[in-house]
Protein backbone atom coordinates (compact mmCIF):
# COMPACT_ATOMS: atom_id res chain seq x y z
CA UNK A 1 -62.68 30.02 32.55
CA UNK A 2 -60.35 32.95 31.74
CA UNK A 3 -61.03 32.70 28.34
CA UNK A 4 -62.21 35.55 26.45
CA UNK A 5 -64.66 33.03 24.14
CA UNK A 6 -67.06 30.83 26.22
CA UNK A 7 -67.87 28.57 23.40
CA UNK A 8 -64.48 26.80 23.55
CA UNK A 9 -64.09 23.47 26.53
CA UNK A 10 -60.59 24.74 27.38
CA UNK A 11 -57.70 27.25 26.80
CA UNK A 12 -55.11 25.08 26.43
CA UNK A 13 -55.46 20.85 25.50
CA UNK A 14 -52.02 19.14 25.87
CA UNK A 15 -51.87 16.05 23.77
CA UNK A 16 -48.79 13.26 25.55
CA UNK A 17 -48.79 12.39 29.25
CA UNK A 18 -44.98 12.29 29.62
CA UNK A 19 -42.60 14.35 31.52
CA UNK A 20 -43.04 17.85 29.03
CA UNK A 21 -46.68 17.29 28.92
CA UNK A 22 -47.22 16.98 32.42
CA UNK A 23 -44.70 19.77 33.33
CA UNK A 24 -46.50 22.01 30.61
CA UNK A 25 -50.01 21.42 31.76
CA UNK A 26 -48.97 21.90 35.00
CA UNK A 27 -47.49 25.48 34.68
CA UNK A 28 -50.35 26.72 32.34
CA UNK A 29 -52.66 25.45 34.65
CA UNK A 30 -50.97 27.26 37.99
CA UNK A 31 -50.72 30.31 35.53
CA UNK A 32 -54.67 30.32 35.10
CA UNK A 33 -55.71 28.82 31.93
CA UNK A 34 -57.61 26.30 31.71
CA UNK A 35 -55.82 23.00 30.98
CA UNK A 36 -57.26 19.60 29.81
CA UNK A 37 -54.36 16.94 29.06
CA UNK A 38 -54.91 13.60 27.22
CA UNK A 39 -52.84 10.88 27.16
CA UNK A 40 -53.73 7.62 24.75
CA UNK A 41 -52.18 5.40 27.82
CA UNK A 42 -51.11 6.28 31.22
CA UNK A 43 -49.16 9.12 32.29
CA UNK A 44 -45.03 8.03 31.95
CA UNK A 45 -46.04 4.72 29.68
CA UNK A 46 -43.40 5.41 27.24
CA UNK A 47 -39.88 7.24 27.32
CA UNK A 48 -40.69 9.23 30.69
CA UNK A 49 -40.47 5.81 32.61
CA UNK A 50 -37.82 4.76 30.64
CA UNK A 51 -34.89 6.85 31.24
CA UNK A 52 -31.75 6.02 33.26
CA UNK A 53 -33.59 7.71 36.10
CA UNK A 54 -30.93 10.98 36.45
CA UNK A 55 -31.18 14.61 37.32
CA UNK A 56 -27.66 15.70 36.29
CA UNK A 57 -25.88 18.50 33.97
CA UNK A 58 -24.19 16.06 31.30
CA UNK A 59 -20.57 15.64 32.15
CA UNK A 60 -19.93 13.86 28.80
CA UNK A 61 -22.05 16.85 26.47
CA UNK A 62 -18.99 18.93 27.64
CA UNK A 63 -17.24 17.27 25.21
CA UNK A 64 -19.67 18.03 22.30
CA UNK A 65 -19.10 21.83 23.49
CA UNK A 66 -22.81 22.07 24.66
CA UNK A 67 -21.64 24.41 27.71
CA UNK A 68 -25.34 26.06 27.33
CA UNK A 69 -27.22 23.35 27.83
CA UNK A 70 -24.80 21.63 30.51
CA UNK A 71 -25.00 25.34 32.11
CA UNK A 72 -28.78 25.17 32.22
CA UNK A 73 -29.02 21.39 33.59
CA UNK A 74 -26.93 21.85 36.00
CA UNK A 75 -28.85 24.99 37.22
CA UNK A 76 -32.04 22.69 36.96
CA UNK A 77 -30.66 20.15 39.26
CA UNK A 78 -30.35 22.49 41.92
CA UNK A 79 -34.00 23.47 41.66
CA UNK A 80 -35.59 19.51 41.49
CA UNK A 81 -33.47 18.67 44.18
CA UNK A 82 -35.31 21.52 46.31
CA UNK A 83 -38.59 20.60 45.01
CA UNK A 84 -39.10 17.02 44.88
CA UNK A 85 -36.67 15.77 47.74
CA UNK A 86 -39.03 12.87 48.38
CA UNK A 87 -38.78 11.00 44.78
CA UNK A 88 -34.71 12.46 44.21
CA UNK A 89 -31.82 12.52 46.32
CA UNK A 90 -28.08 13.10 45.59
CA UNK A 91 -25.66 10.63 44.16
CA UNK A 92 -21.73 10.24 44.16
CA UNK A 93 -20.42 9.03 40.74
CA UNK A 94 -17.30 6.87 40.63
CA UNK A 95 -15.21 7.20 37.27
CA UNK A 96 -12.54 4.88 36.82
CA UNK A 97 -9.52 5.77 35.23
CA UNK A 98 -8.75 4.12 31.90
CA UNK A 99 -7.12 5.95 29.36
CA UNK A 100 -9.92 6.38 27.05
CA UNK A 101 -9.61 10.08 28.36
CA UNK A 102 -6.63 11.74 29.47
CA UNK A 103 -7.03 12.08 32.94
CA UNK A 104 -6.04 16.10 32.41
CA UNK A 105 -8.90 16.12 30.48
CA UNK A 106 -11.49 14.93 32.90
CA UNK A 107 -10.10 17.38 35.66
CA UNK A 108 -10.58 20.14 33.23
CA UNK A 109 -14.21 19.09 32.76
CA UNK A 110 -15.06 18.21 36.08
CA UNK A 111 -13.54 21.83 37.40
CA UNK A 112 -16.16 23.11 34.53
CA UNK A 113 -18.96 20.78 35.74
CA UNK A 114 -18.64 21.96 39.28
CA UNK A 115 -18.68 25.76 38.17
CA UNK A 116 -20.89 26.14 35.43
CA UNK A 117 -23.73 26.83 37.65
CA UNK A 118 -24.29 27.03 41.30
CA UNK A 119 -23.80 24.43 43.39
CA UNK A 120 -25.23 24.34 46.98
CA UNK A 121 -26.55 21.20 47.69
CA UNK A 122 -24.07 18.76 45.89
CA UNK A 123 -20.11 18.17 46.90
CA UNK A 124 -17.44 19.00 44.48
CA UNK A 125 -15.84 16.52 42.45
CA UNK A 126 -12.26 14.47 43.94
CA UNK A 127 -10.03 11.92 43.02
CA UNK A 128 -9.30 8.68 44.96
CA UNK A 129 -7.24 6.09 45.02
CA UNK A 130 -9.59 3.07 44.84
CA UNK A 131 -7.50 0.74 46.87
CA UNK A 132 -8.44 2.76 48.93
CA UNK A 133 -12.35 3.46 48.58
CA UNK A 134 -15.59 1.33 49.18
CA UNK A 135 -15.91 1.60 45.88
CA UNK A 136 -12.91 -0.21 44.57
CA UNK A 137 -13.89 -3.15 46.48
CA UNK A 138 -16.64 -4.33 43.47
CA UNK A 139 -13.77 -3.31 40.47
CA UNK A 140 -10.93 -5.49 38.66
CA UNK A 141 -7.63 -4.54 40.46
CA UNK A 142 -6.22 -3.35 37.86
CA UNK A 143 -8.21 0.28 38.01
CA UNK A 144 -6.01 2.13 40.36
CA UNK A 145 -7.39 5.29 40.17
CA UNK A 146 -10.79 7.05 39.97
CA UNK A 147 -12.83 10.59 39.69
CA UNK A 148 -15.71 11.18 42.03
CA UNK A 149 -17.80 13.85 41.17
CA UNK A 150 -21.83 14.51 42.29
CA UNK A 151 -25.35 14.64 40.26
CA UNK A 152 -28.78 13.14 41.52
CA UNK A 153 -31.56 10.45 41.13
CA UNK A 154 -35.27 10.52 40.46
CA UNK A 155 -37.86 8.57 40.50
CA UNK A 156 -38.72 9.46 37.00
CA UNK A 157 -42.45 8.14 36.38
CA UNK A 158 -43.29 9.52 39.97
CA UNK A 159 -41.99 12.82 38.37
CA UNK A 160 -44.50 12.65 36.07
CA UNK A 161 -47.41 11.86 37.88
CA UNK A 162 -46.48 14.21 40.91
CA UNK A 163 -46.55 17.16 37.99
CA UNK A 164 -49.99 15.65 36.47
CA UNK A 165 -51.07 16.00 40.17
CA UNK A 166 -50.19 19.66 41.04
CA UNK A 167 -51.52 20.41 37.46
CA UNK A 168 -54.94 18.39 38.73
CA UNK A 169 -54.94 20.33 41.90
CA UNK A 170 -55.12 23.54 39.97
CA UNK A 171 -57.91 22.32 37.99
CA UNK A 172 -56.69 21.16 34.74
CA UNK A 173 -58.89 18.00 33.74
CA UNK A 174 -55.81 14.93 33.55
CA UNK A 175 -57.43 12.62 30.59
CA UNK A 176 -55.64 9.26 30.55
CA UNK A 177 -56.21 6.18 27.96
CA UNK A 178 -58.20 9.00 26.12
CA UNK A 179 -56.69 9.39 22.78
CA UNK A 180 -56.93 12.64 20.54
CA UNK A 181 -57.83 10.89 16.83
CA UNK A 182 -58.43 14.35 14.83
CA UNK A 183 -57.68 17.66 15.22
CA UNK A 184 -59.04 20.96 12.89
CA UNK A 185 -59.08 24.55 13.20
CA UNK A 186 -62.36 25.67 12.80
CA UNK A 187 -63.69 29.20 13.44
CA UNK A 188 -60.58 30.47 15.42
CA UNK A 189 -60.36 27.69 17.40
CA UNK A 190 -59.33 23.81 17.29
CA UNK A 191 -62.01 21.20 17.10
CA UNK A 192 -60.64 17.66 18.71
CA UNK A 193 -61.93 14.27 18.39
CA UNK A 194 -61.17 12.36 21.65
CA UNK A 195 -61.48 8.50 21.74
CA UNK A 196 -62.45 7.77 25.43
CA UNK A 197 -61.31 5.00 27.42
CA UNK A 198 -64.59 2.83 26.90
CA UNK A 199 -63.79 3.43 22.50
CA UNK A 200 -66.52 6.25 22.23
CA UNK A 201 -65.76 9.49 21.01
CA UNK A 202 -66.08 12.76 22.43
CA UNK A 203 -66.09 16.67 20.31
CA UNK A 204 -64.24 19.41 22.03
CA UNK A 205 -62.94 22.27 21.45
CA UNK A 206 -59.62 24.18 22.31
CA UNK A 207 -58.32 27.85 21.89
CA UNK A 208 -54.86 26.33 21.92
CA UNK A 209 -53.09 22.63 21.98
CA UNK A 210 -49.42 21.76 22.91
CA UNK A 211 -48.28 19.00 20.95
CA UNK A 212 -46.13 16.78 23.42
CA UNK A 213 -46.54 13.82 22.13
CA UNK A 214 -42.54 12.93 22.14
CA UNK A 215 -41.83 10.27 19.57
CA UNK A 216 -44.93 10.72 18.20
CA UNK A 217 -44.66 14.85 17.89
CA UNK A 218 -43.78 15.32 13.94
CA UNK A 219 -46.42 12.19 13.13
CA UNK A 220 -49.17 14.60 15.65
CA UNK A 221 -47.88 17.78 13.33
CA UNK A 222 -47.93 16.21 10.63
CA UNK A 223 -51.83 15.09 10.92
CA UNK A 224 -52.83 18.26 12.54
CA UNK A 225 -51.02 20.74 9.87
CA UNK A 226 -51.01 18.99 7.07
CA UNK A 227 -47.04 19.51 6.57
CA UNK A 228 -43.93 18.41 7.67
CA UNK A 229 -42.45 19.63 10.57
CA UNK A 230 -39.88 22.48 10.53
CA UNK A 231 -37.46 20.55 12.72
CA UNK A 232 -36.90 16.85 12.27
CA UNK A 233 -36.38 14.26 14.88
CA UNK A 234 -33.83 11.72 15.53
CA UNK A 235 -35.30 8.46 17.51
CA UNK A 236 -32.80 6.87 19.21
CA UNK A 237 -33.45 3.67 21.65
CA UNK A 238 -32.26 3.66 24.66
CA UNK A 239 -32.22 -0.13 26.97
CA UNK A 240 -31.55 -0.37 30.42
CA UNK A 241 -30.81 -4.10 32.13
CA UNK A 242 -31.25 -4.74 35.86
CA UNK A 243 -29.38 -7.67 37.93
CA UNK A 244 -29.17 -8.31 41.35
CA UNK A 245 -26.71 -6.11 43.38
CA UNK A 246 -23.27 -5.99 42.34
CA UNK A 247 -21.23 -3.90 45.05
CA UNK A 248 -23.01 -2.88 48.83
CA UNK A 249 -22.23 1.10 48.83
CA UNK A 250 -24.40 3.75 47.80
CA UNK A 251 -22.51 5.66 44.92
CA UNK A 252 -22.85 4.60 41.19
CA UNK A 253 -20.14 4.19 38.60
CA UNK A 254 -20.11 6.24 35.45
CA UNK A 255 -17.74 3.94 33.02
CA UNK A 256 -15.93 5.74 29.81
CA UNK A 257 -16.14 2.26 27.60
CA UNK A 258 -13.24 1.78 24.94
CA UNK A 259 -15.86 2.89 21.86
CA UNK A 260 -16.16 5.84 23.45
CA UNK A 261 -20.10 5.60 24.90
CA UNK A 262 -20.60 5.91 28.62
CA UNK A 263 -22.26 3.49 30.58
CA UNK A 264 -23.48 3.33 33.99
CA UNK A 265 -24.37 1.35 36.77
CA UNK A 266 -26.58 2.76 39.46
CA UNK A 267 -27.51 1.56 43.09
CA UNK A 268 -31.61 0.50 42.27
CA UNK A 269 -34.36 -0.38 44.74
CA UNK A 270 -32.39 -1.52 47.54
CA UNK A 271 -31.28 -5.33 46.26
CA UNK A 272 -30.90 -4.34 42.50
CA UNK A 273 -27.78 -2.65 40.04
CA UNK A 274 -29.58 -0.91 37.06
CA UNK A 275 -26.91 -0.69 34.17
CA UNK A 276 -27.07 1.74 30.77
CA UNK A 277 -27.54 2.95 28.60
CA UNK A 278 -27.18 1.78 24.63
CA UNK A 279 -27.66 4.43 22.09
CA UNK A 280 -28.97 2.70 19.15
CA UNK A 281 -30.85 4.42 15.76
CA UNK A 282 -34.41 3.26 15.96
CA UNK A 283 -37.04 3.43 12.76
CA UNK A 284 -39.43 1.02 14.54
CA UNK A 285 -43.02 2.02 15.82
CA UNK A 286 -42.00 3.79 19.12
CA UNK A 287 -44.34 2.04 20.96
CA UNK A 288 -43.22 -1.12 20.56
CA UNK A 289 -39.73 -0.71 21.22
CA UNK A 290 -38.26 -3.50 23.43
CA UNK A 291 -34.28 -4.38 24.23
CA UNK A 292 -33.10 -6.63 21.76
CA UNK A 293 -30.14 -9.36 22.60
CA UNK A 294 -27.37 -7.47 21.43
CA UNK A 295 -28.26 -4.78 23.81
CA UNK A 296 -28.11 -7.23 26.82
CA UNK A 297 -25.18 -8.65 25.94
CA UNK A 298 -23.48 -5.31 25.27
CA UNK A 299 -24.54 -3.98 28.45
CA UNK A 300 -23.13 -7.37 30.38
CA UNK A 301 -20.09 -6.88 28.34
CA UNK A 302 -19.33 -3.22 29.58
CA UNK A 303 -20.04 -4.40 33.22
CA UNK A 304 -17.95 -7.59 33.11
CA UNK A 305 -14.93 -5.16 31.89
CA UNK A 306 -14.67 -3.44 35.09
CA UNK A 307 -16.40 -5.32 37.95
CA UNK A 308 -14.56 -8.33 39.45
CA UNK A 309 -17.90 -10.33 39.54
CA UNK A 310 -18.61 -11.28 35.65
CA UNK A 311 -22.55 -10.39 34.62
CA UNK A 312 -24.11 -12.61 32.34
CA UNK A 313 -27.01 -12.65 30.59
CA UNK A 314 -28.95 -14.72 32.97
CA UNK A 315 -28.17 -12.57 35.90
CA UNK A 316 -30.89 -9.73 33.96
CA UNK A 317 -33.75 -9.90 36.30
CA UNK A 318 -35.76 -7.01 34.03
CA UNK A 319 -35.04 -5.12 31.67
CA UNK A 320 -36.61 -1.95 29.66
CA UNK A 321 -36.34 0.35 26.70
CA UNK A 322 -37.70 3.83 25.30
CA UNK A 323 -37.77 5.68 22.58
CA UNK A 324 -35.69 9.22 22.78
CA UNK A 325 -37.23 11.65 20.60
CA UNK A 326 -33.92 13.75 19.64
CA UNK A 327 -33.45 16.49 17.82
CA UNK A 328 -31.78 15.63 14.73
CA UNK A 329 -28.59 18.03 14.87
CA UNK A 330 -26.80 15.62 12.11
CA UNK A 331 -24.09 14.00 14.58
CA UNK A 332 -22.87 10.40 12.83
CA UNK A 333 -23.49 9.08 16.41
CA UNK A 334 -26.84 8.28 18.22
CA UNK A 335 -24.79 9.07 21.67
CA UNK A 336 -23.46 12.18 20.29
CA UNK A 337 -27.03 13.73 19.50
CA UNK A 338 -28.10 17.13 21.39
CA UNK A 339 -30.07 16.38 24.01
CA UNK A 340 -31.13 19.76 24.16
CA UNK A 341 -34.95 20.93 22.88
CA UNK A 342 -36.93 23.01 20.66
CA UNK A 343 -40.01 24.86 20.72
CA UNK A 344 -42.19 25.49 17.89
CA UNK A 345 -45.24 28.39 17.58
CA UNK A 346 -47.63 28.12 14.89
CA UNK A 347 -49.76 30.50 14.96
CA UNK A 348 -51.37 33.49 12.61
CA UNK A 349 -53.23 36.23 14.95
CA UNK A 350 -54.36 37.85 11.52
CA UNK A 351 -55.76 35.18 9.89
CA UNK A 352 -57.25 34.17 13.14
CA UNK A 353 -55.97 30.97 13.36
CA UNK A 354 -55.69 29.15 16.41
CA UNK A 355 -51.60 28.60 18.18
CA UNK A 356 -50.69 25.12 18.35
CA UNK A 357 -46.89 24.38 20.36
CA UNK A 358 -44.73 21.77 19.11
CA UNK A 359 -42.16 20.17 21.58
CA UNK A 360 -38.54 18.71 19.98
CA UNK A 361 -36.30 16.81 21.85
CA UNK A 362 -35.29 17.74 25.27
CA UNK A 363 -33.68 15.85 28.42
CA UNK A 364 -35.87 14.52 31.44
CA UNK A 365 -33.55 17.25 33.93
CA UNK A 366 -34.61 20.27 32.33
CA UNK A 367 -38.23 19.42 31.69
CA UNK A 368 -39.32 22.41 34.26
CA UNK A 369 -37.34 25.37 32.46
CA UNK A 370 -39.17 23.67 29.10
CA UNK A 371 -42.34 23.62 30.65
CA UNK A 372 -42.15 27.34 31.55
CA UNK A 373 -40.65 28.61 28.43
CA UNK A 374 -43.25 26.54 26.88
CA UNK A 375 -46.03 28.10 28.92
CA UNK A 376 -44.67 31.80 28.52
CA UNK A 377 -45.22 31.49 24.71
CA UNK A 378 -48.97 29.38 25.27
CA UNK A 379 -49.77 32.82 27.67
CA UNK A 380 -48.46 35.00 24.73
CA UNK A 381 -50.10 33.78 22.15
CA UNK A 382 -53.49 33.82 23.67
CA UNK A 383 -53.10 37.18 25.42
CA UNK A 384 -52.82 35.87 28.87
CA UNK A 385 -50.79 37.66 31.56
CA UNK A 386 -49.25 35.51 34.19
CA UNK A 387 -45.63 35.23 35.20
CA UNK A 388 -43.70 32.08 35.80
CA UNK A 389 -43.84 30.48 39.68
CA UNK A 390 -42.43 27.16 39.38
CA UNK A 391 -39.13 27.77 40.32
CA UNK A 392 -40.22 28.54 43.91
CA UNK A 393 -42.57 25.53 44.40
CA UNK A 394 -42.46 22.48 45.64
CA UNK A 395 -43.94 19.23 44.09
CA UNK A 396 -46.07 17.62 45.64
CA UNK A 397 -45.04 16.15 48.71
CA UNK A 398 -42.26 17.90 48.84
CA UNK A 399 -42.47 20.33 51.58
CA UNK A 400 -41.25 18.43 53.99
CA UNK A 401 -40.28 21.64 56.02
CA UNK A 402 -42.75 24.00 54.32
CA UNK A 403 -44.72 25.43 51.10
CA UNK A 404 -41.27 26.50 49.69
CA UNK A 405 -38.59 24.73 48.30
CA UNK A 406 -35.41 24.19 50.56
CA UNK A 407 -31.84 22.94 50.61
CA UNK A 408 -32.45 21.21 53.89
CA UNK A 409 -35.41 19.09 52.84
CA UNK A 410 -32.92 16.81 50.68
CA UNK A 411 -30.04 16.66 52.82
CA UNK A 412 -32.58 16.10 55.74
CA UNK A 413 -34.37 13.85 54.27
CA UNK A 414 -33.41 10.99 56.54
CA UNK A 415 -34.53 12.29 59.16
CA UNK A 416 -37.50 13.72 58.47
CA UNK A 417 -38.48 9.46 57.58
CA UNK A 418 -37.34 8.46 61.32
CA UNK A 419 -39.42 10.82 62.47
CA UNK A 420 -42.91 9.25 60.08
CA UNK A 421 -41.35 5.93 61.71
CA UNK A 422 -42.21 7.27 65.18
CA UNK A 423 -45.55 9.29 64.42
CA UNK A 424 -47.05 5.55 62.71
CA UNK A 425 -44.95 2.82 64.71
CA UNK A 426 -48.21 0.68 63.82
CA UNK A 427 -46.17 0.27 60.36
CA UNK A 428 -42.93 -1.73 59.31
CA UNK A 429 -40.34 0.23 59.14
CA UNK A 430 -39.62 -0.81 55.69
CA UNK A 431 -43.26 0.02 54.56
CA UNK A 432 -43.01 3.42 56.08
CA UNK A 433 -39.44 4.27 54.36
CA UNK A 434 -40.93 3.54 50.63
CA UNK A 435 -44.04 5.39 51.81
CA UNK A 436 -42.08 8.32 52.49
CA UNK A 437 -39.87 7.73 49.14
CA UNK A 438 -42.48 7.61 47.16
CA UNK A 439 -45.40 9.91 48.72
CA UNK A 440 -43.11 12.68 50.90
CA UNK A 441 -45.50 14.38 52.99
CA UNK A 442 -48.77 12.88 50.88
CA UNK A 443 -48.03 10.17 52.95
CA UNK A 444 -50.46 11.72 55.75
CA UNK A 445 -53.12 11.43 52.82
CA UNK A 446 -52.76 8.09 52.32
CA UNK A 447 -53.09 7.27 55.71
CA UNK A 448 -55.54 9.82 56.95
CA UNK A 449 -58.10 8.04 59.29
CA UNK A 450 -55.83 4.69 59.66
CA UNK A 451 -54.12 3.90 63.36
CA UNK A 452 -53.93 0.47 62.64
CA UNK A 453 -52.76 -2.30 60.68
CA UNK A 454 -56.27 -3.82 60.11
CA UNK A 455 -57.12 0.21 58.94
CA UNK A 456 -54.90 -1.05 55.57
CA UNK A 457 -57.17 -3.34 54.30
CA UNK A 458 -56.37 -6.38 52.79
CA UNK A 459 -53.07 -7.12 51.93
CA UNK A 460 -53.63 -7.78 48.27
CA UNK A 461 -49.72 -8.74 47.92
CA UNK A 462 -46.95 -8.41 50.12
CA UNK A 463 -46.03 -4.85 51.20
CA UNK A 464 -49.39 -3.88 49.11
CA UNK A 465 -52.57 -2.80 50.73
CA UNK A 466 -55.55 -1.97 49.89
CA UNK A 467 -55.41 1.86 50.97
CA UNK A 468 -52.53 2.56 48.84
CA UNK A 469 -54.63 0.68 46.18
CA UNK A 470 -57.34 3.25 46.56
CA UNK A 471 -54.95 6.24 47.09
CA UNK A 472 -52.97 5.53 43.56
CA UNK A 473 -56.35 4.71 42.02
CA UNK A 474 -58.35 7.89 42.96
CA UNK A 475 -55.40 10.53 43.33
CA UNK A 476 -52.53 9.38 40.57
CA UNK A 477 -54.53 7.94 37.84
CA UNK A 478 -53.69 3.96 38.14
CA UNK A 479 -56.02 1.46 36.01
CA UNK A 480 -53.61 -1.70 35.40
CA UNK A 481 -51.64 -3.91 37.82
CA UNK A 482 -48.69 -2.45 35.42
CA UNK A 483 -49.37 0.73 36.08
CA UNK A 484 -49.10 0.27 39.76
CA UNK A 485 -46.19 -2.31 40.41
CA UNK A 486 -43.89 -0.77 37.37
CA UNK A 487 -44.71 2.57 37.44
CA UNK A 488 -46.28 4.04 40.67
CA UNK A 489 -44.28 1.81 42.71
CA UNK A 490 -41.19 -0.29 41.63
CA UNK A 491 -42.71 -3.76 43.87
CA UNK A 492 -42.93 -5.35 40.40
CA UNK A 493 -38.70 -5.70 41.11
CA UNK A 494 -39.90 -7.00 44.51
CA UNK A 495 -42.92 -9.49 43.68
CA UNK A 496 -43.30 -13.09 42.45
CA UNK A 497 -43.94 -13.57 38.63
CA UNK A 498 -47.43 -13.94 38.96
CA UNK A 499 -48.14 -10.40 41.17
CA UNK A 500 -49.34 -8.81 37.71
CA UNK A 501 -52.08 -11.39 36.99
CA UNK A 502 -52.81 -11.26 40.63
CA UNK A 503 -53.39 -7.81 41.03
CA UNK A 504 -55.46 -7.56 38.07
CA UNK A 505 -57.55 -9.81 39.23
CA UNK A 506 -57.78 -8.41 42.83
CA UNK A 507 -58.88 -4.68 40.51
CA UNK A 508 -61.46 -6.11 38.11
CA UNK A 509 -63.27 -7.61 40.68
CA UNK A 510 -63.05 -4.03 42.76
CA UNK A 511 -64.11 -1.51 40.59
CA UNK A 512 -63.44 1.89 41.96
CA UNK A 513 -66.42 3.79 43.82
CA UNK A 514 -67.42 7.13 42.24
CA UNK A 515 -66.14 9.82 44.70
């Protein structure tokens, strides 16, 4: 405890388990503080796990003349890409040509996109012919012409957890299906009501809280202070569809629709196309949004424009939706919004009250550089001296050629899995390559004391054993069969309908040993 009262349970309590809560707890926590972090379901339930799954700068906020926060994005792309090479890797983006821009336009923005920041790791941006190109192959003929031009994927509720872990290993306290129901100041410090997982209550009390609750952040103000927010946000739903594979190469396509929103459609989980997303103005409860018809048939429209191979509603295998919690900048369009965050201090030293941080907005690729702005002002405000160190880190499992993040670890990443192939030949190769996807070098964890198949333990459903059950269970937090085939893995994609009710079934009658 490095605080200077001892009658308080923790420095810091971060209230919302998605990506800024997670990235925040973690930084306070490697900074020295100590960090408890609740989260009323599991970690990346809501709009973390429901993104378009993209580490990139924003080609299209270049048009809204957001150069700053394009600038920093891009700058944070660089960074993941180092750190987490395990759950991101690069991706080529295919823009047709259609006239909805002028195709001087595009070059202009793409010369900007390439420069705006350094780029090491990624290619710059071409144009091709796409007679020519793999890529053409899936299109209508009539699209002649195309821009290429590089960002990168991630794993996005993997993101979440692998900062909830790294904030765990530095001994913050990771609270999940724990709710915080009240919140005073009381005495210099806040006094929190936390509804446990089993529906009792527990009393304790924090010198500061960060509020990153996302959709839910000016409700969580509102209760805690009694007053409206200073900034206001704008929830906007975003819905994702996802059919089976529509073209065999590895780039996506970024398509500039004729009412002016982008759409794209992204290589997913092997076998799959994942296709979005819809920008619509949502008022509902965020956590209960859900894609509505109009939304699939939209999103089947856009991709029946400009692949050869029409896409129907029946082709949606899954879909998924989330609430964005947007900063309400008054644009007339939902797509046109800032995606770009705020931070809000309140806090009175002199009338001793205790700092509570507010997070608006923000976009899932520059979560880190909010996290540590976010965690210089939590260190501020309660006299605490400690620089930032993320930057230089890896996530974990991602030091696949050391402690420190490198250039080669993504563009080697390849190789670095045929060699795991070799060092456990006693595993498919298949089993071994998501392994490494979705563990990176944690992967030795899981499989510490195992040289054999029978080591796994049952297979509770194909490609699904028992160890990983108890690795995701002990280390990352999982409960639910949802949790674990949507979330912690993506086998839900892979599974029969009735895998859910299978699994659950398979965990309520294994209840997890105490360590």
């Amino acid at each position: 405890m490095t605080a200077a009262r001892q009658d308080v349970d923790c420095d810091v309590l971060v209230v919302g388990g998605g990506i800024n809560g997670a990235g925040i707890a973690r930084d306070v926590a490697g900074r020295g503080l100590c960090v408890a972090l609740c989260e009323r379901d599991d970690l990346a339930a809501h709009t973390s796990s429901a993104s378009t799954k993209l580490i990139h700068g924003g080609l299209r906020y270049l048009e809204h003349y957001e150069f700053g926060l394009v600038r920093k994005a891009l700058a944070e792309r660089e960074v993941l890409l180092r750190a987490a090479p395990h759950i991101m890797r690069p991706l080529r983006f295919v823009m047709p040509q259609t006239g909805q821009r002028p195709a001087l336009l595009i070059r202009a923005g793409l010369f900007l996109y390439d420069r705006l920041a350094r780029r090491e790791l990624l290619p710059a941006s071409e144009s091709i012919v796409l007679s020519g190109h793999p890529a053409g192959r899936a299109l209508k003929p009539a699209l002649e012409q195309a821009f290429v031009y590089s960002d990168g994927w991630v794993d996005d509720a993997r993101l979440v957890v692998l900062n909830a872990v790294d904030a765990a290993q530095k001994g913050a306290c990771i609270l999940t299906r724990t709710a915080c129901t009240q919140v005073r100041r009381e005495d210099g410090v806040w006094r929190v009501t936390l509804r446990k997982p089993d529906g009792t209550h527990k009393q304790i009390s924090a010198r500061c809280i960060v509020n990153a609750a996302g959709p839910w952040a000016a409700s969580f103000l509102d209760g805690a202070l009694h007053r409206p927010a200073s900034a206001h946000l704008r929830l906007v739903k975003g819905s994702h569809i996802v059919v089976r594979r529509l073209f065999e190469h590895d780039d996506a396509y970024l398509f500039q629709h004729d009412d002016g929103r982008i759409v794209f459609a992204i290589p997913y989980e092997g076998e799959f196309t994942l296709i979005g997303t819809t920008d619509v103005e949502y008022t509902g409860d965020p956590g209960a949004v859900a894609i509505d018809e109009d939304e699939i048939g939209y999103l089947c429209g856009v991709a029946s424009h400009y692949f050869s191979a029409p896409v129907q509603p029946a082709d949606v295998v899954w879909s998924y939706a989330g609430v964005r919690p947007l900063l309400d900048d008054a644009s007339a369009k939902a797509s046109a919004v800032t995606r770009d965050y705020r931070l809000q201090l309140d806090e009175a030293p002199a009338q001793r009250l205790a700092p509570l941080l507010t997070v608006f907005g923000g976009k899932l690729t520059t979560y880190r550089k909010l996290a540590e702005e976010g965690a210089d002002l939590v260190c501020k405000a309660l006299g605490h001296r400690a620089g930032a160190w993320t930057a230089g880190t890896c996530l974990p499992g991602g030091d696949l050629f050391g402690a420190e993040p490198q250039g080669r670890s993504v563009l080697e990443f390849d190789g670095w899995r045929s060699r795991l192939q070799v060092h456990y030949d006693w595993l498919d190769c298949a089993l071994i390559a998501r392994y490494a996807r979705a563990y990176g070098t944690r992967i030795h964890s899981l499989l510490q004391g195992r040289a054999a198949l029978p080591d796994m333990g049952e297979q509770v459903l194909p490609g699904l054993y028992e160890a990983e059950l108890a690795y995701l269970r002990r280390h990352e937090w999982a409960v639910t069969a949802e949790d674990i085939l949507w979330r912690r893995t993506k086998l839900g994609l892979h599974l029969p309908a009735d895998a859910a009710a299978v699994l659950d079934a398979w965990l309520r009658a294994h209840p997890l040993a105490p360590k």
